[in-house]
Protein backbone atom coordinates (compact mmCIF):
# COMPACT_ATOMS: atom_id res chain seq x y z
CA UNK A 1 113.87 105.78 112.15
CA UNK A 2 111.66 102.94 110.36
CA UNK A 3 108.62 104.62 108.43
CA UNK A 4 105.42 102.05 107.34
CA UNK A 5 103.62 103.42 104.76
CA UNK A 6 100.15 102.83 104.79
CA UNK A 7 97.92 101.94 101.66
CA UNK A 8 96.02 105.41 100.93
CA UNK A 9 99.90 106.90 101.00
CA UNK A 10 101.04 103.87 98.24
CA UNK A 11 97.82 104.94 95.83
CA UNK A 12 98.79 108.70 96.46
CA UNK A 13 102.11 108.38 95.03
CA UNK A 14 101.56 106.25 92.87
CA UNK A 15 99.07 108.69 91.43
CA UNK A 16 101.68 111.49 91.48
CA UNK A 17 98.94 114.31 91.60
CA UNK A 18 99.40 115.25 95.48
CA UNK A 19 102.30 117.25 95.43
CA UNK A 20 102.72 117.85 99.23
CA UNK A 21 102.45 113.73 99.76
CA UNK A 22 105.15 113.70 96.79
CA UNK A 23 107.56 116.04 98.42
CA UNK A 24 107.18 114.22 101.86
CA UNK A 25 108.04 110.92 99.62
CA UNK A 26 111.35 112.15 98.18
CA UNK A 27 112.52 113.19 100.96
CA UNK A 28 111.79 109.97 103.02
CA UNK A 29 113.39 107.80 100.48
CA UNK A 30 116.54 110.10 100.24
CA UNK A 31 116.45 109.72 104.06
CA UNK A 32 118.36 106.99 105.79
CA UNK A 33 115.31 106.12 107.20
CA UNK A 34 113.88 102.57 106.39
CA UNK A 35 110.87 102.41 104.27
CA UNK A 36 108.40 99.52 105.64
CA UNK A 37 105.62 97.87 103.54
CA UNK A 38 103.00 95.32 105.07
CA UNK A 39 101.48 92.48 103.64
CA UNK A 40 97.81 94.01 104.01
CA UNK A 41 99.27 97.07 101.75
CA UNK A 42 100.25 94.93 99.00
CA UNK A 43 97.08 93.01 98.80
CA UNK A 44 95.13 96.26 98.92
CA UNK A 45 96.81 97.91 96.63
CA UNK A 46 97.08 94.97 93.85
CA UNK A 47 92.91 94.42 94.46
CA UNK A 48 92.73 97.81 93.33
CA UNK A 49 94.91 98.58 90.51
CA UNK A 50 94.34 97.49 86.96
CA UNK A 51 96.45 94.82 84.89
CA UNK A 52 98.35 97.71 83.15
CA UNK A 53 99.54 99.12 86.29
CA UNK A 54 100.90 96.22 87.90
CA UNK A 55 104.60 96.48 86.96
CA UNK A 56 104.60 100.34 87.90
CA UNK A 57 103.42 98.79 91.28
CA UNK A 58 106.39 96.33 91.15
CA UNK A 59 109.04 98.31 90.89
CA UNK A 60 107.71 101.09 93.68
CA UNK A 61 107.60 97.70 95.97
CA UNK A 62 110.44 96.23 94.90
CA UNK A 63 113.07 98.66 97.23
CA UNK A 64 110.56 98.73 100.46
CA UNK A 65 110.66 95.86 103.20
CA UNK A 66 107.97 94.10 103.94
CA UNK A 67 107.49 93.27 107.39
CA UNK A 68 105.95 89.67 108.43
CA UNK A 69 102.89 89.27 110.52
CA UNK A 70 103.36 87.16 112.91
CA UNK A 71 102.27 85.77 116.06
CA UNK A 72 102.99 88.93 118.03
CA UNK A 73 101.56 90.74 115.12
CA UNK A 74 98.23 88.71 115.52
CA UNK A 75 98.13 88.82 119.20
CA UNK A 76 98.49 93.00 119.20
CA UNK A 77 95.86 93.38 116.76
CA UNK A 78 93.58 91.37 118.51
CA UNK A 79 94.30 93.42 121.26
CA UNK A 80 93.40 96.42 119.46
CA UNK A 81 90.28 94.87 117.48
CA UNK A 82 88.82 94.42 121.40
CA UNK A 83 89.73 97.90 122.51
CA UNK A 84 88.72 99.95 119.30
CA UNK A 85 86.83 97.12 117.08
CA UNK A 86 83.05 98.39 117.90
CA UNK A 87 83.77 101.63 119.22
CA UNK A 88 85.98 103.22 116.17
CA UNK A 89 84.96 100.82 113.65
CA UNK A 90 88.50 99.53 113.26
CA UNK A 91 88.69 96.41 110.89
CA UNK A 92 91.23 93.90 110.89
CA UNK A 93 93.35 94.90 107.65
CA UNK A 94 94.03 98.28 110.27
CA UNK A 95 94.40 96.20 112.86
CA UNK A 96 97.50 94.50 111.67
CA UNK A 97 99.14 97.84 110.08
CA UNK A 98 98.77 99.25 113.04
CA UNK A 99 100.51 96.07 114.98
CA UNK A 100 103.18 96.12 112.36
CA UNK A 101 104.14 99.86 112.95
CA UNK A 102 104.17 99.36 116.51
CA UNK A 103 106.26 95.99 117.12
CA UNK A 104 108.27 97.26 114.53
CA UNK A 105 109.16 100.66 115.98
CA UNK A 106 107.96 102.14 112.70
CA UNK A 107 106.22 105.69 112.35
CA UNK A 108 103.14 104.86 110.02
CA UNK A 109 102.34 107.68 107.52
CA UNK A 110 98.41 107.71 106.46
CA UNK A 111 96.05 110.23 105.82
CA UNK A 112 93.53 108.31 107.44
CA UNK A 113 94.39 108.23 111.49
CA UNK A 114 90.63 108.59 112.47
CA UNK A 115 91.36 104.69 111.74
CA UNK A 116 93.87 104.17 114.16
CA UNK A 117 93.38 105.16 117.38
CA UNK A 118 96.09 103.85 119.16
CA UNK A 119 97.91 105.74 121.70
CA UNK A 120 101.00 103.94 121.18
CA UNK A 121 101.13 104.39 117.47
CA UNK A 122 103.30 106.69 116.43
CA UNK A 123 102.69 108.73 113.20
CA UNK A 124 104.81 110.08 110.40
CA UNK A 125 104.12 113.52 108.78
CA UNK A 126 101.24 116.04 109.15
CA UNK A 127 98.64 114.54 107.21
């Protein structure tokens, strides 16, 4: 199974004060299951996080895979930006996580899935 870990999930263990969210991440990465990353995750997470903090953030990205957006990316978050873009708010940074998980066959594990509204999504965890 591929997992894509979603921003709020990043800051949470990166925090380390959510114990449940840190027992779901040891167990993932001492799964065989690959860990995904997008693009849209890294920038997030980097516009938030202070100088000091940036090699912590290095090394917790440094084993995932990032997955590239491309044109099949772009073309399914359009897609979903037209079905969901007024009616559930959904921006475009959710847009393309959500296109990621999906074209890549990933699971994505958020807290936030009022955000992503797509039946095809799948999701990893309980919350």
């Amino acid at each position: 199974m591929s997992v894509l870990i979603d921003s709020d999930i990043v800051i949470e263990v990166l925090r380390g004060r959510d114990q449940a969210i840190l027992a779901q991440w040891s167990g993932l990465a001492d799964s065989h299951d690959r860990i995904l990353i997008s693009p849209i995750t890294f920038a997030e997470v980097g516009a938030g996080a202070f100088e000091n903090e940036m090699r912590e953030i290095a090394r917790f990205f440094a084993p995932l895979s990032c997955v590239d957006i491309d044109q099949k990316i772009g073309q399914l978050a359009g897609e979903f930006l037209r079905q969901y873009g007024k009616s559930h708010n959904l921006k475009i940074a959710d847009a393309l996580i959500a296109a990621s998980a999906v074209q890549n066959q990933a699971a994505l594990w958020t807290r936030n899935r009022k955000h992503y509204p797509m039946p095809e999504l799948a999701f990893y965890a309980e919350h």
